[in-house]
C-alpha atoms as a PDB file:
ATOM      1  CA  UNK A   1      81.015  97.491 132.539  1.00  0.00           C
ATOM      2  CA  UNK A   2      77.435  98.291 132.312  1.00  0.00           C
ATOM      3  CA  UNK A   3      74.616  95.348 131.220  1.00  0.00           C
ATOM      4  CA  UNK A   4      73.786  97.003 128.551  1.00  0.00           C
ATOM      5  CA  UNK A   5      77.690  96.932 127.320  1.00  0.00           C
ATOM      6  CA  UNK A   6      77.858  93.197 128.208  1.00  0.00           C
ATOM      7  CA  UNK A   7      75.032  92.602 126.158  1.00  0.00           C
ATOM      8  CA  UNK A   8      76.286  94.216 123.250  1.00  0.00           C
ATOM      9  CA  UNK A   9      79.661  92.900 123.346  1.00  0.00           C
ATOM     10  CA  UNK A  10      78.799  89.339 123.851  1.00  0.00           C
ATOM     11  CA  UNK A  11      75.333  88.656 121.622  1.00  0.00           C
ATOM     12  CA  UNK A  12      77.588  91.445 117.875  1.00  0.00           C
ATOM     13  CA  UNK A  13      80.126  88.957 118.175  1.00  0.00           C
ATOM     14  CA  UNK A  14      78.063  85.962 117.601  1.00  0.00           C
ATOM     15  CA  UNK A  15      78.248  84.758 113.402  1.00  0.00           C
ATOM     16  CA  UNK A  16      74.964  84.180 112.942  1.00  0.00           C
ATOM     17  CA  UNK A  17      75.548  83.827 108.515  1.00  0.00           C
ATOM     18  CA  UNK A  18      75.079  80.081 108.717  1.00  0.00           C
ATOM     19  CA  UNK A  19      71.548  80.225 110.220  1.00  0.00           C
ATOM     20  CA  UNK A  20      70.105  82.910 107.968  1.00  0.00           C
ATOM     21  CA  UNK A  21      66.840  81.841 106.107  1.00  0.00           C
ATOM     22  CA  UNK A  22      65.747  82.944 102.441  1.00  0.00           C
ATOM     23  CA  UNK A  23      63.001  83.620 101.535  1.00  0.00           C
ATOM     24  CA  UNK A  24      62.484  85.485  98.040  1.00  0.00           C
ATOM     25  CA  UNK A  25      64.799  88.659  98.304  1.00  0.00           C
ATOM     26  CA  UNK A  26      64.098  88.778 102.090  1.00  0.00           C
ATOM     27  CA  UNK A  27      67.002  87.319 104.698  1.00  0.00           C
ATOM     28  CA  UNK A  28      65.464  86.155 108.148  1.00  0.00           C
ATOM     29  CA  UNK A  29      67.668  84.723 110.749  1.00  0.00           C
ATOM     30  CA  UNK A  30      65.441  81.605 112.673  1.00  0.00           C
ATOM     31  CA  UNK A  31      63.780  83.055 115.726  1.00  0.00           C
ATOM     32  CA  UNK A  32      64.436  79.907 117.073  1.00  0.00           C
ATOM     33  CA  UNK A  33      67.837  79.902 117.278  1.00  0.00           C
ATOM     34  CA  UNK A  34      68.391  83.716 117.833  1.00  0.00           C
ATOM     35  CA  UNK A  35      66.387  83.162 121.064  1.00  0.00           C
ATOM     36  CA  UNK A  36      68.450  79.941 122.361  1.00  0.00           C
ATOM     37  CA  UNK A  37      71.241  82.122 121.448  1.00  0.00           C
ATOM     38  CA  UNK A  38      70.188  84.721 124.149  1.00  0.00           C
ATOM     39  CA  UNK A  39      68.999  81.802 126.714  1.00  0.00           C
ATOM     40  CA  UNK A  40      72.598  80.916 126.838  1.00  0.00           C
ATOM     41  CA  UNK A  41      73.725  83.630 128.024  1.00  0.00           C
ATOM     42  CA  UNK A  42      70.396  85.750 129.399  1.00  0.00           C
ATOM     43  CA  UNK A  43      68.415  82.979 130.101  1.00  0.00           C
ATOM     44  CA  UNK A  44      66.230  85.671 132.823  1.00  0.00           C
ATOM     45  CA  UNK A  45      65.025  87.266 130.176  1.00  0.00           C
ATOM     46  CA  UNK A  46      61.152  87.919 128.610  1.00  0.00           C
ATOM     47  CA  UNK A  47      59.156  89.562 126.197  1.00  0.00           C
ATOM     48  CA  UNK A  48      55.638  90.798 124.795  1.00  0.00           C
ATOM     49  CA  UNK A  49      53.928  91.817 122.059  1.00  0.00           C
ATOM     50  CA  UNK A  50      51.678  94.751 121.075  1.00  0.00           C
ATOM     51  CA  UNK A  51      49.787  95.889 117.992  1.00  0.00           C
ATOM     52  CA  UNK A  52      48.822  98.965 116.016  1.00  0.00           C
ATOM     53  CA  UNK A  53      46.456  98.752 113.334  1.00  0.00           C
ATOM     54  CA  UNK A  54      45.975 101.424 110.760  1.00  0.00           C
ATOM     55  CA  UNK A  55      43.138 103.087 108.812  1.00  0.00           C
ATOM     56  CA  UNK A  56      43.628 101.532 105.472  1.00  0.00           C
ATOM     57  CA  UNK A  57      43.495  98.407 107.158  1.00  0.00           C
ATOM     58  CA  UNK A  58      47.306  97.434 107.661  1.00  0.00           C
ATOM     59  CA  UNK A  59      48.987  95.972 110.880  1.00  0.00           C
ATOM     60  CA  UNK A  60      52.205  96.985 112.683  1.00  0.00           C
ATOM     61  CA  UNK A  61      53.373  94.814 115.670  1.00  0.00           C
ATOM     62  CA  UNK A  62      55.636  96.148 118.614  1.00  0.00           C
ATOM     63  CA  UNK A  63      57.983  93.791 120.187  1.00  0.00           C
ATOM     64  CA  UNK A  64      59.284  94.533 123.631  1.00  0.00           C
ATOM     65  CA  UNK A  65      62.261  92.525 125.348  1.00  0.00           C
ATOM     66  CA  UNK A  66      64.133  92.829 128.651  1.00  0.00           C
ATOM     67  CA  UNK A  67      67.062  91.602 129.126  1.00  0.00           C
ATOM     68  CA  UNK A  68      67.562  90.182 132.930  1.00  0.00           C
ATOM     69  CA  UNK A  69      71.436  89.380 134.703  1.00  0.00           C
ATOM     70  CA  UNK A  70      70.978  89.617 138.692  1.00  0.00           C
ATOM     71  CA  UNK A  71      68.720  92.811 139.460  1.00  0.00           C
ATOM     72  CA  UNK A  72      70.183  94.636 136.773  1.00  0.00           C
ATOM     73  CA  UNK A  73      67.496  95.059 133.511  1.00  0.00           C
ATOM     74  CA  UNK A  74      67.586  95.948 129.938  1.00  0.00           C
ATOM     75  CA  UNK A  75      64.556  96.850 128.252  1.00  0.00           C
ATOM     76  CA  UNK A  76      64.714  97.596 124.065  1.00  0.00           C
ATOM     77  CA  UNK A  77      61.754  98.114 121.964  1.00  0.00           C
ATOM     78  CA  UNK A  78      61.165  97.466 118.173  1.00  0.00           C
ATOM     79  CA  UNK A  79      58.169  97.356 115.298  1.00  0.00           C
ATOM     80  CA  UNK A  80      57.994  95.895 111.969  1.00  0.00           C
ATOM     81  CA  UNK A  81      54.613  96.459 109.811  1.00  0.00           C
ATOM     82  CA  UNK A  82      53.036  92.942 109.062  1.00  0.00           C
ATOM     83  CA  UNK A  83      54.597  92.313 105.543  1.00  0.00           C
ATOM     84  CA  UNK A  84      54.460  90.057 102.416  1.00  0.00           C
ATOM     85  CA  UNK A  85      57.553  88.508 100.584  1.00  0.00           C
ATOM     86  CA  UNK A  86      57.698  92.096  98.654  1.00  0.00           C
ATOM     87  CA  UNK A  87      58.457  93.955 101.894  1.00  0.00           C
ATOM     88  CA  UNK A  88      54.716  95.500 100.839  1.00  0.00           C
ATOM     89  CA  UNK A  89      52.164  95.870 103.840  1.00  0.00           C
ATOM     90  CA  UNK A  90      49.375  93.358 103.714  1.00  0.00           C
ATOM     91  CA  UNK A  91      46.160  94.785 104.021  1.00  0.00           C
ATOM     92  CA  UNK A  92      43.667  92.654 106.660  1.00  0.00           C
ATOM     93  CA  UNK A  93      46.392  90.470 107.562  1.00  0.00           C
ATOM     94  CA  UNK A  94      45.697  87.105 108.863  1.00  0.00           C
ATOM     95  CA  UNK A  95      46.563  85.332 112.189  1.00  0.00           C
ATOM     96  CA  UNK A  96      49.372  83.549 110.411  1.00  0.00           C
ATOM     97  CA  UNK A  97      50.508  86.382 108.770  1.00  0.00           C
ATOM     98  CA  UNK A  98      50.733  88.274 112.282  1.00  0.00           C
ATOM     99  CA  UNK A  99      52.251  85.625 114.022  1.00  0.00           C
ATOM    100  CA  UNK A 100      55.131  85.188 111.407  1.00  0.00           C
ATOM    101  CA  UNK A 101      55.395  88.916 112.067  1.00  0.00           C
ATOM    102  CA  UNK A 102      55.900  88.825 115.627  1.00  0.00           C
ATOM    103  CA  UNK A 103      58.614  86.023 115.533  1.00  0.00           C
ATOM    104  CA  UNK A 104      60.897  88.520 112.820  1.00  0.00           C
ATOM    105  CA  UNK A 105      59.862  91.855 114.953  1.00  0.00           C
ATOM    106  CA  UNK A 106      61.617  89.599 117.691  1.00  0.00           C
ATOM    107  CA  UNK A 107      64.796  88.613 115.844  1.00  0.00           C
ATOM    108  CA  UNK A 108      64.643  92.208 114.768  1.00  0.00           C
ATOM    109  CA  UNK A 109      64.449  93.311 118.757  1.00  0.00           C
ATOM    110  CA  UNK A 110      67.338  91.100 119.216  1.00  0.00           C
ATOM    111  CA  UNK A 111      69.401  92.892 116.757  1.00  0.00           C
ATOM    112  CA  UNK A 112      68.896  95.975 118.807  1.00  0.00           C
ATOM    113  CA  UNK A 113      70.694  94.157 121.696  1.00  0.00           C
ATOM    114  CA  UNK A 114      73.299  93.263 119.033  1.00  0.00           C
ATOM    115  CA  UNK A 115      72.497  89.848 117.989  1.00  0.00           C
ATOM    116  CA  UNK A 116      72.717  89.948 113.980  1.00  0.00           C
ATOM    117  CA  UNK A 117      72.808  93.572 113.786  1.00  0.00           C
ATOM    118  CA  UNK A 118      75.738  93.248 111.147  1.00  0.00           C
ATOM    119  CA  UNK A 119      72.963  91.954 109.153  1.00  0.00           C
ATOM    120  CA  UNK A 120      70.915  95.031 109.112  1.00  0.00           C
ATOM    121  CA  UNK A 121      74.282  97.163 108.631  1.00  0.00           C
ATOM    122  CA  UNK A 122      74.931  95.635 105.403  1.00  0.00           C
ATOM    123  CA  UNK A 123      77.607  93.743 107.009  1.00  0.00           C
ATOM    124  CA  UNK A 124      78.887  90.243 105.781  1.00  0.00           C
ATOM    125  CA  UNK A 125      80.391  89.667 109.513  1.00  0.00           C
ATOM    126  CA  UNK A 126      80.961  90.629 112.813  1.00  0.00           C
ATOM    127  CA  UNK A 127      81.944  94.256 113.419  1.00  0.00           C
ATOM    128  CA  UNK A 128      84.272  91.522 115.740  1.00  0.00           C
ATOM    129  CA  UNK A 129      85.546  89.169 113.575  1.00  0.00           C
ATOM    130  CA  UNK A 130      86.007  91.798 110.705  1.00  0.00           C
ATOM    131  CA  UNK A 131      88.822  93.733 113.528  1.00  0.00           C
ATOM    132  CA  UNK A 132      90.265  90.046 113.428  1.00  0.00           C
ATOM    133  CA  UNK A 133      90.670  89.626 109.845  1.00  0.00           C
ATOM    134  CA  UNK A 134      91.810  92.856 109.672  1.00  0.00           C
ATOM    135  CA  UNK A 135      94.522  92.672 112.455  1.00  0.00           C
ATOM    136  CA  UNK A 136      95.279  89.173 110.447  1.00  0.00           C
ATOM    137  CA  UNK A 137      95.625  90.391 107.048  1.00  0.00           C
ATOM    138  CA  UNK A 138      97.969  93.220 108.290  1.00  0.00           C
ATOM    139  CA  UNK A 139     100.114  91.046 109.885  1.00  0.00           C
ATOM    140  CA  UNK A 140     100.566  88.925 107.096  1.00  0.00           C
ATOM    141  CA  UNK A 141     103.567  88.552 105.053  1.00  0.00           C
ATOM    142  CA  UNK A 142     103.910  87.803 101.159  1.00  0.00           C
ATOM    143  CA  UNK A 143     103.672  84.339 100.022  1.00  0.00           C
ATOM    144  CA  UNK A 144     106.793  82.639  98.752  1.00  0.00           C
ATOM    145  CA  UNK A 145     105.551  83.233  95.182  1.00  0.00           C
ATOM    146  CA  UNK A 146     105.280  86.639  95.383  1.00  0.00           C
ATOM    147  CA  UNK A 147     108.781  86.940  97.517  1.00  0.00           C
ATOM    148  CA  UNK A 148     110.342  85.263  94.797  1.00  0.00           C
ATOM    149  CA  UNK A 149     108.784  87.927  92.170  1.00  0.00           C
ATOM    150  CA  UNK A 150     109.998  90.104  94.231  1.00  0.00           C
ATOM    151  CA  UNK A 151     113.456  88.858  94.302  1.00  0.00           C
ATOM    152  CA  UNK A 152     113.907  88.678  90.818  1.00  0.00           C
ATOM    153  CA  UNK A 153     112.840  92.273  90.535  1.00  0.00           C
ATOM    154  CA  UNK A 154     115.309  93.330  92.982  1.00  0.00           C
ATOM    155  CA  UNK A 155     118.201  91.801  90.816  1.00  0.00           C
ATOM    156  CA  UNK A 156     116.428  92.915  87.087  1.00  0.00           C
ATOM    157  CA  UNK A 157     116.494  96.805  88.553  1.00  0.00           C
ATOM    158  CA  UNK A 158     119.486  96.379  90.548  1.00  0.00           C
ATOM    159  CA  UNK A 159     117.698  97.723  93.914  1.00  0.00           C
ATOM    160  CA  UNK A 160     119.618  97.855  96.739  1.00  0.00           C
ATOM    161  CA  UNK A 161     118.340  95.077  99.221  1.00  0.00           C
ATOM    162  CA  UNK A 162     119.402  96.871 102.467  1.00  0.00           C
ATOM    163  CA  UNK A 163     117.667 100.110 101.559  1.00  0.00           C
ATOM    164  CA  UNK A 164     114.803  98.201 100.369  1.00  0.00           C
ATOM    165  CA  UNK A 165     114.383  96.001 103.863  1.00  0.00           C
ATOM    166  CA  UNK A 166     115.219  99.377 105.956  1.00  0.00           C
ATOM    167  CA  UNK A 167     112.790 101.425 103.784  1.00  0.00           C
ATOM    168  CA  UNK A 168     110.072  98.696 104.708  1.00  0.00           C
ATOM    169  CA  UNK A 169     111.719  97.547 108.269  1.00  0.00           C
ATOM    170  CA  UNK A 170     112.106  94.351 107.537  1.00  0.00           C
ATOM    171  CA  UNK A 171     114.516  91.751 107.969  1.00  0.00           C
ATOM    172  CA  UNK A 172     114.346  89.847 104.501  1.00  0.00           C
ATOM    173  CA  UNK A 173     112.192  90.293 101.495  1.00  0.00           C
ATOM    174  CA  UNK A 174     110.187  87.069 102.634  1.00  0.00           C
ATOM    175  CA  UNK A 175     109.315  89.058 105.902  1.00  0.00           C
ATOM    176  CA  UNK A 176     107.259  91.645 103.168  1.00  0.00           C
ATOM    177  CA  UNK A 177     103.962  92.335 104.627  1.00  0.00           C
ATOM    178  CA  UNK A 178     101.263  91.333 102.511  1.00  0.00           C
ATOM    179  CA  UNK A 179      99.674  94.666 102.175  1.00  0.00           C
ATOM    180  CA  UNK A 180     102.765  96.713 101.169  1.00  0.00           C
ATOM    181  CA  UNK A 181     103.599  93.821  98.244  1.00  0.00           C
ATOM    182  CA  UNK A 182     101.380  96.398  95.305  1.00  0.00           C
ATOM    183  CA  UNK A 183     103.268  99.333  96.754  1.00  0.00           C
ATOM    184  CA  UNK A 184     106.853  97.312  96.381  1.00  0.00           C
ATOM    185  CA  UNK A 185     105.505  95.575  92.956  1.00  0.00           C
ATOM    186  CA  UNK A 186     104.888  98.785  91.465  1.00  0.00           C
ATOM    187  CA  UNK A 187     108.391 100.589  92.847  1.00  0.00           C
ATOM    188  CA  UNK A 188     110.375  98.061  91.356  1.00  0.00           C
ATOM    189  CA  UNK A 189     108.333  98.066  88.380  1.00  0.00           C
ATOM    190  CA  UNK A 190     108.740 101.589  87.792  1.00  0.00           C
ATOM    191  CA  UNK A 191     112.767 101.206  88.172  1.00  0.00           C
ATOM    192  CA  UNK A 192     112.685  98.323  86.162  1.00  0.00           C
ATOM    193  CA  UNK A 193     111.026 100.755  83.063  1.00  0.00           C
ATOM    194  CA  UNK A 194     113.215 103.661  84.012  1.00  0.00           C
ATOM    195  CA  UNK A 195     116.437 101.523  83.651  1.00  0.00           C
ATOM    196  CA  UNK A 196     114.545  99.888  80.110  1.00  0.00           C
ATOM    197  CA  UNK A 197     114.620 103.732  79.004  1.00  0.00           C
ATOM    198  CA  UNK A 198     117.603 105.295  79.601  1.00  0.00           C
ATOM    199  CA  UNK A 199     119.380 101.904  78.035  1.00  0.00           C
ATOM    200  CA  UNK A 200     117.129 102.202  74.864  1.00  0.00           C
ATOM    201  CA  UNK A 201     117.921 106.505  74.928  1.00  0.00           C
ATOM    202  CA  UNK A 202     121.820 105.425  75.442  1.00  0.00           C
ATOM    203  CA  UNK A 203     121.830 102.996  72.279  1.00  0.00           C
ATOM    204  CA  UNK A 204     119.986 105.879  70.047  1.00  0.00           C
ATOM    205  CA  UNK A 205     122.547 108.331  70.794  1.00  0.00           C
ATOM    206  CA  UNK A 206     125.066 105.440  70.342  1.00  0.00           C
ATOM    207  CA  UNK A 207     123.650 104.528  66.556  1.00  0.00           C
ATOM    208  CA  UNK A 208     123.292 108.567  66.295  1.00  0.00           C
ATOM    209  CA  UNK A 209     127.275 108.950  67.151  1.00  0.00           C
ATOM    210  CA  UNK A 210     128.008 106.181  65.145  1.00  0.00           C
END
């Protein structure tokens, strides 16, 4: 495994939601602790700082970090136009302003390594822990309400149990994985109606007879 792959697998995982910052319709995630975050596990690592200014008298700052384990070396780059609150360029920014944009140019270098990126994605969490919840969720089975809905739709549309357990390869109803309980719901269902008409069609052609 290459650095670069370490890196990446080790800083995407990391849930960074509970250290996000607000700040009008902006999210920032504390520079602070996105850079302990990286001393923990990189602590050979540095960075520096360039700027660009423009004719109309805006400001972009470059931030450029590498990434140190042994002899090996990681270098990613990344710049972020000195902003106000409305994502709008400020026009003869100050010192502070610059300096606040440095800190979120870094967070936003770090991203590049992997740290937060979900956040730029549009992601709630971890690429990760999302695969977890995922390999969770389809491994769950049906609560007990829902097995006992179930149940009594089995008996209402006279289903046949061992079809229904072989069609789903289960061993019991209760065993129902929680993601195929619509698809079941809505079978039954649709028996359940199906039976409901032919009995109401049978007792019109009864009353017709009689």
């Amino acid at each position: 495994m290459t650095l670069a792959t370490n890196i990446w697998k080790t800083l995407s995982a990391i849930n960074v939601n509970d250290h996000i910052e607000k700040k009008g319709n902006l999210s920032y995630l504390s520079w602070a602790w996105a850079w302990e975050q990286l001393m923990n596990h990189y602590a050979d690592s540095y960075y520096y700082f360039d700027e660009k200014d423009f004719a109309d008298g805006s400001k972009e700052v470059i931030c450029i970090l590498t990434i140190h384990e042994g002899e090996d070396s990681v270098c990613r780059q990344m710049w972020l136009p000195v902003m106000d609150h409305r994502n709008k360029a400020i026009i003869n920014p100050d010192s502070r302003q610059v300096s606040d944009a440095k800190m979120r140019c870094l967070v936003k270098t770090l991203a590049m390594f992997g740290l937060g990126h979900y956040i730029y994605a549009g992601e709630d969490i971890p690429a990760a822990e999302k695969q977890k919840m995922e390999y969770e969720n389809a491994n769950a089975v049906i609560t007990d309400d829902q097995a006992k809905t179930i149940n009594e739709m089995m008996k209402e549309s006279m289903a046949d149990l061992d079809k229904f357990c072989e069609f789903y390869q289960v061993a019991c109803v209760e065993m129902l994985p929680a993601s195929k309980y619509e698809q079941a719901y809505n079978m039954l269902a649709k028996k359940i109606a199906e039976a409901e008409s032919a009995l109401g069609k049978e007792l019109d052609e009864t009353g017709e007879n009689q």
